[in-house]
Protein backbone atom coordinates (compact mmCIF):
# COMPACT_ATOMS: atom_id res chain seq x y z
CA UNK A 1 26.06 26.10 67.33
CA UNK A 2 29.20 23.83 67.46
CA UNK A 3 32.12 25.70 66.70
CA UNK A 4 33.19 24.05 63.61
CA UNK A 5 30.12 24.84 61.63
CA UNK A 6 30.33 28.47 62.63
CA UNK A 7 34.08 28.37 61.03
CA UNK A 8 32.98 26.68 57.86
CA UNK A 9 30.38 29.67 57.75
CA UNK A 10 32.37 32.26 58.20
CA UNK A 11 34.73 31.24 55.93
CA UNK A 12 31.59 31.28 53.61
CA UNK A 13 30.96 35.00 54.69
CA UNK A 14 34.40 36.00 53.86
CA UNK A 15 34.97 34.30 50.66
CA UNK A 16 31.63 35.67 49.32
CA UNK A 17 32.92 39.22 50.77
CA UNK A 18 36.36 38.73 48.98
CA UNK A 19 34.68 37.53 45.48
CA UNK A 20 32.26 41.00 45.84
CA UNK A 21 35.18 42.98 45.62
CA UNK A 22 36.94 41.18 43.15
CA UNK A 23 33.90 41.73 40.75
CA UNK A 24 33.65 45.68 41.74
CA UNK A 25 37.67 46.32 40.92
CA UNK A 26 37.17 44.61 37.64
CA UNK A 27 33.54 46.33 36.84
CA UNK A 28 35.42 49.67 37.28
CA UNK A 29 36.78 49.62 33.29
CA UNK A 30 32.77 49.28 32.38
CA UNK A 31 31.65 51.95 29.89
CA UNK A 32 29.41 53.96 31.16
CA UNK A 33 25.55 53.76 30.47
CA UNK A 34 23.01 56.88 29.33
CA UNK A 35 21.87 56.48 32.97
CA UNK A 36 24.88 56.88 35.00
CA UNK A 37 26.46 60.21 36.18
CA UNK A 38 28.84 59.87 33.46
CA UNK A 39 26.78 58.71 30.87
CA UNK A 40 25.05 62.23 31.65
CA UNK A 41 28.01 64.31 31.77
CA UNK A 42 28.49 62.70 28.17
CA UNK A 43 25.18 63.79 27.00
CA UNK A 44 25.15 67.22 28.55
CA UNK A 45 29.04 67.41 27.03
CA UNK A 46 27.96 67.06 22.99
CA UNK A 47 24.27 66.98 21.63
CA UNK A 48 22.35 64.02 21.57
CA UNK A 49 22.64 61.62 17.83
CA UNK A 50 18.64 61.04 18.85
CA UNK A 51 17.15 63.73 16.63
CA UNK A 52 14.01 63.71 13.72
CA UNK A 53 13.12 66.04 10.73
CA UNK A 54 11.31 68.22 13.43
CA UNK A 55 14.44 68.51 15.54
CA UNK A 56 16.35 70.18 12.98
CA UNK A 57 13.16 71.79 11.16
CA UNK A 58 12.85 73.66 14.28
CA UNK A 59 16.44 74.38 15.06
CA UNK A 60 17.11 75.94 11.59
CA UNK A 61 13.84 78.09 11.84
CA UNK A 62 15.00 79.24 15.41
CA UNK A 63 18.38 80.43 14.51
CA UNK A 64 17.02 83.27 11.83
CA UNK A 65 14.02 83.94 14.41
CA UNK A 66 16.20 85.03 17.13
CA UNK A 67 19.33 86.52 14.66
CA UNK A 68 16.11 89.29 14.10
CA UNK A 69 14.93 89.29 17.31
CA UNK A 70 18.35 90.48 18.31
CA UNK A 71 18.48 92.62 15.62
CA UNK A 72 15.19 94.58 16.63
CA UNK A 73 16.53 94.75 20.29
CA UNK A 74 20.20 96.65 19.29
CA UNK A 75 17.97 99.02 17.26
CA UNK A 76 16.96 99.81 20.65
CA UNK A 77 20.18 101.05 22.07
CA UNK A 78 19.59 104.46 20.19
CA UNK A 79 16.27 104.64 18.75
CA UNK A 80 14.45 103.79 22.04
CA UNK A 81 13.30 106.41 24.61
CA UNK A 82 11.58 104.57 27.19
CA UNK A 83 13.98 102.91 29.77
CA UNK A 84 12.20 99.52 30.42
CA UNK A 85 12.12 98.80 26.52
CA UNK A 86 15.86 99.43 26.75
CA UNK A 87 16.36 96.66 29.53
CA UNK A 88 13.78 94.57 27.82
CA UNK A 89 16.16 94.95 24.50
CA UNK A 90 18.82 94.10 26.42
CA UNK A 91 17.42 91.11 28.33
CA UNK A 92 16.53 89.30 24.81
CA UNK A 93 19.56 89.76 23.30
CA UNK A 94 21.66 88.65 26.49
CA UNK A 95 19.08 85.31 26.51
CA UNK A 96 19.28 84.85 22.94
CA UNK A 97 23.36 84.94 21.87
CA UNK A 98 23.83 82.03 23.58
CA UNK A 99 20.86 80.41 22.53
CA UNK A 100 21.68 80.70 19.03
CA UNK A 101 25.35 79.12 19.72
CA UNK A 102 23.37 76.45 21.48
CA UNK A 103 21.94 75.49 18.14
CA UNK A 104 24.29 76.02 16.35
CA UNK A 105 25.91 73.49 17.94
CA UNK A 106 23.15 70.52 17.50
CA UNK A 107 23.48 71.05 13.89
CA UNK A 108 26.61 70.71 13.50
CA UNK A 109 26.57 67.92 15.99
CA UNK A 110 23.60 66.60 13.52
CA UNK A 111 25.17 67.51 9.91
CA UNK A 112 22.53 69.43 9.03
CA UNK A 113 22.68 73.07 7.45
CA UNK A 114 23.39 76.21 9.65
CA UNK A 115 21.35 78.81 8.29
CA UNK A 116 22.30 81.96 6.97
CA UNK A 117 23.23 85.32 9.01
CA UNK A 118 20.63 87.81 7.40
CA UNK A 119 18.46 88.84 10.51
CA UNK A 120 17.39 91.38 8.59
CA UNK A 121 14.92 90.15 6.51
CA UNK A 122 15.08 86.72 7.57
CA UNK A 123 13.12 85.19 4.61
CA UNK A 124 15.71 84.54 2.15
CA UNK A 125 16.93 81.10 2.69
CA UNK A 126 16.05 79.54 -0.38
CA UNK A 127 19.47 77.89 -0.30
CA UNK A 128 18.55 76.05 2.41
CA UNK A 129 18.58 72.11 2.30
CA UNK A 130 15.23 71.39 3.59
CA UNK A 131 13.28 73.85 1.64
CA UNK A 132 11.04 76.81 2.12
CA UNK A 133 11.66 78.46 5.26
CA UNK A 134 9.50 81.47 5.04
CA UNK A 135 6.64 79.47 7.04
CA UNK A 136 8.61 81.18 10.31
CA UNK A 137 5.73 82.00 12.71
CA UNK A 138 6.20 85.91 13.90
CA UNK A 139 8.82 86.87 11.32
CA UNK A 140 9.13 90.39 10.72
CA UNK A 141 9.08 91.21 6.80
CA UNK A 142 12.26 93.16 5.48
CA UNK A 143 9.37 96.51 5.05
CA UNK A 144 8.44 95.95 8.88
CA UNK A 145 12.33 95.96 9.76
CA UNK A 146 12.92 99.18 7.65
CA UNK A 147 10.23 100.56 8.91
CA UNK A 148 11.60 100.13 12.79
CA UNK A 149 14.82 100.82 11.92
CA UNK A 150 13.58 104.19 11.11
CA UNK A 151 11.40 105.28 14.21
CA UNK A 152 12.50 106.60 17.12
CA UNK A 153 11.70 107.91 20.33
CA UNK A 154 8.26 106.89 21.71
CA UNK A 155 6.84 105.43 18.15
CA UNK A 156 10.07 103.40 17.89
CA UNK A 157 9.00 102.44 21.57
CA UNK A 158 5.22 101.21 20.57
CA UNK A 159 6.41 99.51 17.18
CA UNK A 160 9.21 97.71 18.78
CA UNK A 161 7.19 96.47 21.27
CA UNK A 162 4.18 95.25 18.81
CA UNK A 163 6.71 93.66 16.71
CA UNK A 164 8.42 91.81 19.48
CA UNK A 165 5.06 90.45 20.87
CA UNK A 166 4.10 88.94 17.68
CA UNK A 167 7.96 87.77 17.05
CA UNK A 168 7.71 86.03 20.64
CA UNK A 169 4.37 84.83 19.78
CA UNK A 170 5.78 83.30 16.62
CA UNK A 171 8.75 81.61 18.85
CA UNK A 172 6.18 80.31 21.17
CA UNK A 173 3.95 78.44 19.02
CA UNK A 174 7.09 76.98 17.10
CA UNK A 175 9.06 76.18 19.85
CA UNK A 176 5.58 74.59 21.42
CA UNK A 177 5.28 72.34 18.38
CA UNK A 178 8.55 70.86 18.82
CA UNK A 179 8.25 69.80 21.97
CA UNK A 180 5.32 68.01 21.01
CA UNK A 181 6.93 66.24 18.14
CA UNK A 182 10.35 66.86 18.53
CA UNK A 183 12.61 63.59 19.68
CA UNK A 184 16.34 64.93 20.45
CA UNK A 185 15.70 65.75 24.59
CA UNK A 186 18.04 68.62 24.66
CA UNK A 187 16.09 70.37 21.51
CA UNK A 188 13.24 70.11 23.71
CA UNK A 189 14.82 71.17 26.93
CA UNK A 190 15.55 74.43 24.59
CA UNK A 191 12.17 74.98 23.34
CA UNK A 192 10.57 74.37 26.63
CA UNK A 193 12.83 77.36 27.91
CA UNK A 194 12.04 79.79 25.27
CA UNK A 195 8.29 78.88 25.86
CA UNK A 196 8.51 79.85 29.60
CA UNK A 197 11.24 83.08 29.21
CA UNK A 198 9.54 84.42 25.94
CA UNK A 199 5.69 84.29 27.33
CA UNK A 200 6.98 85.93 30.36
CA UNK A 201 8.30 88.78 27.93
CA UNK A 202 5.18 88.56 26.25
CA UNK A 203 3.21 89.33 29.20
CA UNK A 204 5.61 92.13 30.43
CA UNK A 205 5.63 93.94 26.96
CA UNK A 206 1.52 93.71 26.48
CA UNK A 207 1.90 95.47 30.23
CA UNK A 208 4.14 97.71 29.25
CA UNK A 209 2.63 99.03 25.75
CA UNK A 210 -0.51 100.78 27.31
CA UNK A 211 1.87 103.29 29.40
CA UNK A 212 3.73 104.49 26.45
């Protein structure tokens, strides 16, 4: 190649080198998209706007479910007798604290109603925006908690552990229906969770119960 064509095209190279950069200094002010590492710290940072009727249906069923759930388990730390149903008490109410801040959280994030604190019965929530929320799958009635909250020893043991398989079993099919018509991805991410920690449970209680 004569040597004055190979200058004029590596003066090409260069340039078109020199222009790349130019355009990657000045694309470094870009806001960042949903797909980008930052985009997902974003997302992961605050809940999701992308949320239905179902999103929050589910979220302000949830909150009540486990606000019992953890009040069943911390009857537990002096009614129960049998060590594993101590450190299975324990377990749900260490998995479910946070969970309830979690959604907490998308509510507010959503402007949509926080529920109530009244584990205890867990039916009254008449006041709530969206309506009747005694449909609640595995909600224990206020006679069921009154009557757990005055067993102990090995009948508190059996009851607590009947109760809690049906109150899991409620969770599960809820938290199953929202992932199949849910639309905010973190909701889901949630529900899928307490489908695979509470079966688990499930299965280790329905173990359990025959050795008592």
């Amino acid at each position: 190649m004569p040597i004055n064509q190979f200058a004029v095209r590596a003066a090409g190279t260069v340039a078109a080198l020199a222009l790349s950069l130019t355009l990657a200094a000045c694309g470094g002010n870009t806001p960042s998209t949903p797909n980008s590492p930052a985009g997902a710290a974003s997302t992961a940072a605050q809940p999701s706007q992308q949320f239905n009727d179902n999103d929050v249906h589910f979220t302000q069923m949830m909150i009540p479910h486990h606000r019992q759930a953890i009040a069943m388990a911390e009857m537990a730390t002096g009614r129960a007798q049998n060590p594993d149903v101590k450190a299975l008490a324990q377990q749900i109410k260490n998995e479910q604290d946070p969970e309830i801040q979690t959604m907490t959280g998308f509510l507010k994030a959503w402007g949509a109603q926080v529920p109530q604190d009244d584990a205890m019965s867990g039916m009254d929530h008449s006041s709530m925006s969206n309506g009747d929320m005694t449909d609640m799958s595995g909600m224990m009635s206020p006679e069921e908690m009154t009557q757990l909250s005055s067993a102990s020893g090995t009948n508190f043991d059996r009851m607590f552990l009947q109760m809690m398989i049906a109150h899991h079993q409620g969770a599960v099919t809820d938290a199953q229906q929202e992932l199949s018509e849910g639309m905010n991805e973190q909701a889901k991410t949630l529900a899928s969770s307490i489908v695979t920690t509470q079966t688990a449970e499930i299965n280790r209680m329905q173990q359990l119960l025959p050795t008592l």
